[in-house]
Protein backbone atom coordinates (compact mmCIF):
# COMPACT_ATOMS: atom_id res chain seq x y z
CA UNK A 1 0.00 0.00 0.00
CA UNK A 2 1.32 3.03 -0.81
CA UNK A 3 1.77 6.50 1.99
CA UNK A 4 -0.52 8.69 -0.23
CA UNK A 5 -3.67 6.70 0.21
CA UNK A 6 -5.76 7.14 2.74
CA UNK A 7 -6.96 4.06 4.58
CA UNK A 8 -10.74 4.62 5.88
CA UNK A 9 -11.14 3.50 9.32
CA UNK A 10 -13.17 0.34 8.52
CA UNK A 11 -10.41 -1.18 6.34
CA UNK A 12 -7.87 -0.30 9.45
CA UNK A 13 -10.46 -2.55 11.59
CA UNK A 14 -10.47 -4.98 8.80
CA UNK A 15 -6.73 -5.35 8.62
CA UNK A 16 -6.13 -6.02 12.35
CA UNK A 17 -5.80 -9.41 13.58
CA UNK A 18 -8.47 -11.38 14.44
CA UNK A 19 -6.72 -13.16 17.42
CA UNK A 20 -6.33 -8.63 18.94
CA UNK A 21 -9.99 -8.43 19.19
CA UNK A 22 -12.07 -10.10 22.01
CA UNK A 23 -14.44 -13.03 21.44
CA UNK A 24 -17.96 -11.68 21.88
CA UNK A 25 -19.55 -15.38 22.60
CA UNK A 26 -17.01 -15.11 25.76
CA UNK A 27 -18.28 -12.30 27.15
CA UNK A 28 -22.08 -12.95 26.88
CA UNK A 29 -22.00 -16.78 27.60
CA UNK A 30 -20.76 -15.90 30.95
CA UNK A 31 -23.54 -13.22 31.04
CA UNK A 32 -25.49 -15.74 29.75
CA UNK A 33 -24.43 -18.53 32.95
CA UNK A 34 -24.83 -15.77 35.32
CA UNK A 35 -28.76 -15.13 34.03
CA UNK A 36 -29.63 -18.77 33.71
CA UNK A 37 -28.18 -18.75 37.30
CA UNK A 38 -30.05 -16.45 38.74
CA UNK A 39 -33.47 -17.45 37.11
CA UNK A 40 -32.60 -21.28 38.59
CA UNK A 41 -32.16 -19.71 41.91
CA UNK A 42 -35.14 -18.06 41.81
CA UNK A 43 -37.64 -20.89 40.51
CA UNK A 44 -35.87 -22.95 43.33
CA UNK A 45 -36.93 -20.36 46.14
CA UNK A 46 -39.85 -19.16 44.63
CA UNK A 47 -40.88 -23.57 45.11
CA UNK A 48 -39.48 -23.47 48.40
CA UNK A 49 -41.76 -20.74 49.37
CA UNK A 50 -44.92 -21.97 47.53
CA UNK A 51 -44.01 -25.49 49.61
CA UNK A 52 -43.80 -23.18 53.46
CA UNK A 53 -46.91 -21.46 53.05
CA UNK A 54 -49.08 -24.85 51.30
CA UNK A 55 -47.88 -26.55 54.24
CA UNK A 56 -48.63 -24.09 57.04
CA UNK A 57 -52.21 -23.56 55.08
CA UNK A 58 -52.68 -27.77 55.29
CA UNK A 59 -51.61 -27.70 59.12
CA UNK A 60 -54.22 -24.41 59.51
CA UNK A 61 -57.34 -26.26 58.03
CA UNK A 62 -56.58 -29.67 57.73
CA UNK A 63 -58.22 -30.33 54.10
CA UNK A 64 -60.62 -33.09 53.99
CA UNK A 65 -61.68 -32.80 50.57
CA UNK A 66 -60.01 -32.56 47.43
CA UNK A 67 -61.48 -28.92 47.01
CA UNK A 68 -60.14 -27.93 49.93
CA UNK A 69 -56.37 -29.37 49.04
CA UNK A 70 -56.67 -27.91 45.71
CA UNK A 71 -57.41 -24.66 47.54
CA UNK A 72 -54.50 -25.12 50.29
CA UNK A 73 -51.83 -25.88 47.22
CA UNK A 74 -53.29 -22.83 45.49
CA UNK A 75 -52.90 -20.59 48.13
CA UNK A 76 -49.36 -21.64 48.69
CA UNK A 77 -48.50 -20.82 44.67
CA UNK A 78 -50.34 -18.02 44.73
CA UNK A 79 -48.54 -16.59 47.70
CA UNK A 80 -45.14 -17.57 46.74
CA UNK A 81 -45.95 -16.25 42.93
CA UNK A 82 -47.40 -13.07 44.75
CA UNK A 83 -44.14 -12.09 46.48
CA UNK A 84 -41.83 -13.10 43.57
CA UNK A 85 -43.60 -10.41 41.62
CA UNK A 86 -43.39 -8.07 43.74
CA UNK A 87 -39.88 -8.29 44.76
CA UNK A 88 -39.90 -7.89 40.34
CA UNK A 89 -41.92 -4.85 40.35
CA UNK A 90 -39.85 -3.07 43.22
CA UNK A 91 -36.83 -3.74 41.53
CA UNK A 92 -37.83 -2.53 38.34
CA UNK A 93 -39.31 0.58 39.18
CA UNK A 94 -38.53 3.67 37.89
CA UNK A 95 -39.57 6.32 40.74
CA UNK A 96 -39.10 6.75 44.41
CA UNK A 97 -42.73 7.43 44.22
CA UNK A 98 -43.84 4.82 41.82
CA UNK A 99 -41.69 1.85 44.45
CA UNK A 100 -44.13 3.05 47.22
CA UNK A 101 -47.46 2.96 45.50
CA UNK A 102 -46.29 -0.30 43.93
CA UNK A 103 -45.27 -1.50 47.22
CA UNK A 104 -48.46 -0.57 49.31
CA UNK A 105 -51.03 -1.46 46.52
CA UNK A 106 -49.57 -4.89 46.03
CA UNK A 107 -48.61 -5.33 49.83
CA UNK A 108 -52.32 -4.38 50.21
CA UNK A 109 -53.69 -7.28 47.89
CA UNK A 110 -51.69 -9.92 48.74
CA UNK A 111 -52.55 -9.21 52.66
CA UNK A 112 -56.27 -9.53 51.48
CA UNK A 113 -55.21 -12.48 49.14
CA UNK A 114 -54.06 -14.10 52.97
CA UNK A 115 -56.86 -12.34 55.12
CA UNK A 116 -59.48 -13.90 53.08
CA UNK A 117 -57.77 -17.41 52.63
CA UNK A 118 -57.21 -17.52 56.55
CA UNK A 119 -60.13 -15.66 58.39
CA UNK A 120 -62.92 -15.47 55.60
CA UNK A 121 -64.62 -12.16 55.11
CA UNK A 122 -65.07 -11.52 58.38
CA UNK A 123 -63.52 -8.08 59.09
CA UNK A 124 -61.67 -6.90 62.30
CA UNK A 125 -60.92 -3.50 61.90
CA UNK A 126 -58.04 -3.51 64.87
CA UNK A 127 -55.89 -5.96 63.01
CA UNK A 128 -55.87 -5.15 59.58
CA UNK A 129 -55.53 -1.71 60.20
CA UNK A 130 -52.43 -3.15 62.56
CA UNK A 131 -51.44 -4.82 59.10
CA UNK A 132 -52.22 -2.05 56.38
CA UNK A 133 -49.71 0.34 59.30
CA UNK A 134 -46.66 -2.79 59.05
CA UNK A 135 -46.85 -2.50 55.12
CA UNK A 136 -46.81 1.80 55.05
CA UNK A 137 -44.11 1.43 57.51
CA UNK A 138 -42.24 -1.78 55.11
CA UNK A 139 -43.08 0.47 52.03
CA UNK A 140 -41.72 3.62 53.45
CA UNK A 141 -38.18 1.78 54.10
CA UNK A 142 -38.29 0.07 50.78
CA UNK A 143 -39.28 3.31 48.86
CA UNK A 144 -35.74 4.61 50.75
CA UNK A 145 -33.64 2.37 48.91
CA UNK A 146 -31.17 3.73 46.16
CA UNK A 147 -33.67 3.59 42.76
């Protein structure tokens, strides 16, 4: 090549080794591992959890029935399932403000998700206001976190 021409900066890139330049598949198969690792954790935990609360929900009501286990079993996914998403939703939010209301108006639905599955729709004002001031005061403390 001779020193008058100009060499464009993609035929510079084209030029270089290929053994100077770093592997791409190296750096996002460990990415990769790392994700899949993660995700297997979670499924894992998010079992483990489903497992605690179908278990304390069959030592609560004893299920005679197979209504009554189906309900038990579904009340331990749904739980489980219930906190998994919102430990997902805090950590994707976007606003101080937005992690609060997230945090109370979820808190909020899975506490009546276990109120009703526990006590019915009978009502005691004393405790679940008792509950509703735990989750303002667990929502207030998450919503401090670094977004």
């Amino acid at each position: 090549m001779a020193e008058n021409e100009k060499v464009e900066p993609a035929q510079a890139a084209a030029q270089e080794p290929v053994e100077a330049q770093p592997s791409k598949s190296t750096r996002s198969d460990s990415h990769v591992k790392r994700s899949d690792h993660r995700t297997v954790i979670t499924v894992v935990l998010v079992i483990v959890l489903a497992t605690l609360f179908s278990g304390y929900g069959w030592f609560v009501y004893h299920p005679d029935d197979l209504f009554a286990m189906a309900s038990v079993i579904c009340f331990g996914i749904g739980l489980a399932v219930g906190l998994w998403l919102l430990a997902w939703l805090d950590g994707n939010a976007h606003s101080r403000f937005g992690r609060f209301c997230l945090d109370f108006f979820f808190g909020a639905a899975l506490i009546a998700f276990i109120w009703i599955f526990l006590l019915g729709l009978t009502f005691y004002f004393e405790f679940f206001m008792v509950a509703l001031g735990v989750l303002l005061i667990l929502s207030v403390l998450f919503t401090l976190r670094k977004i």
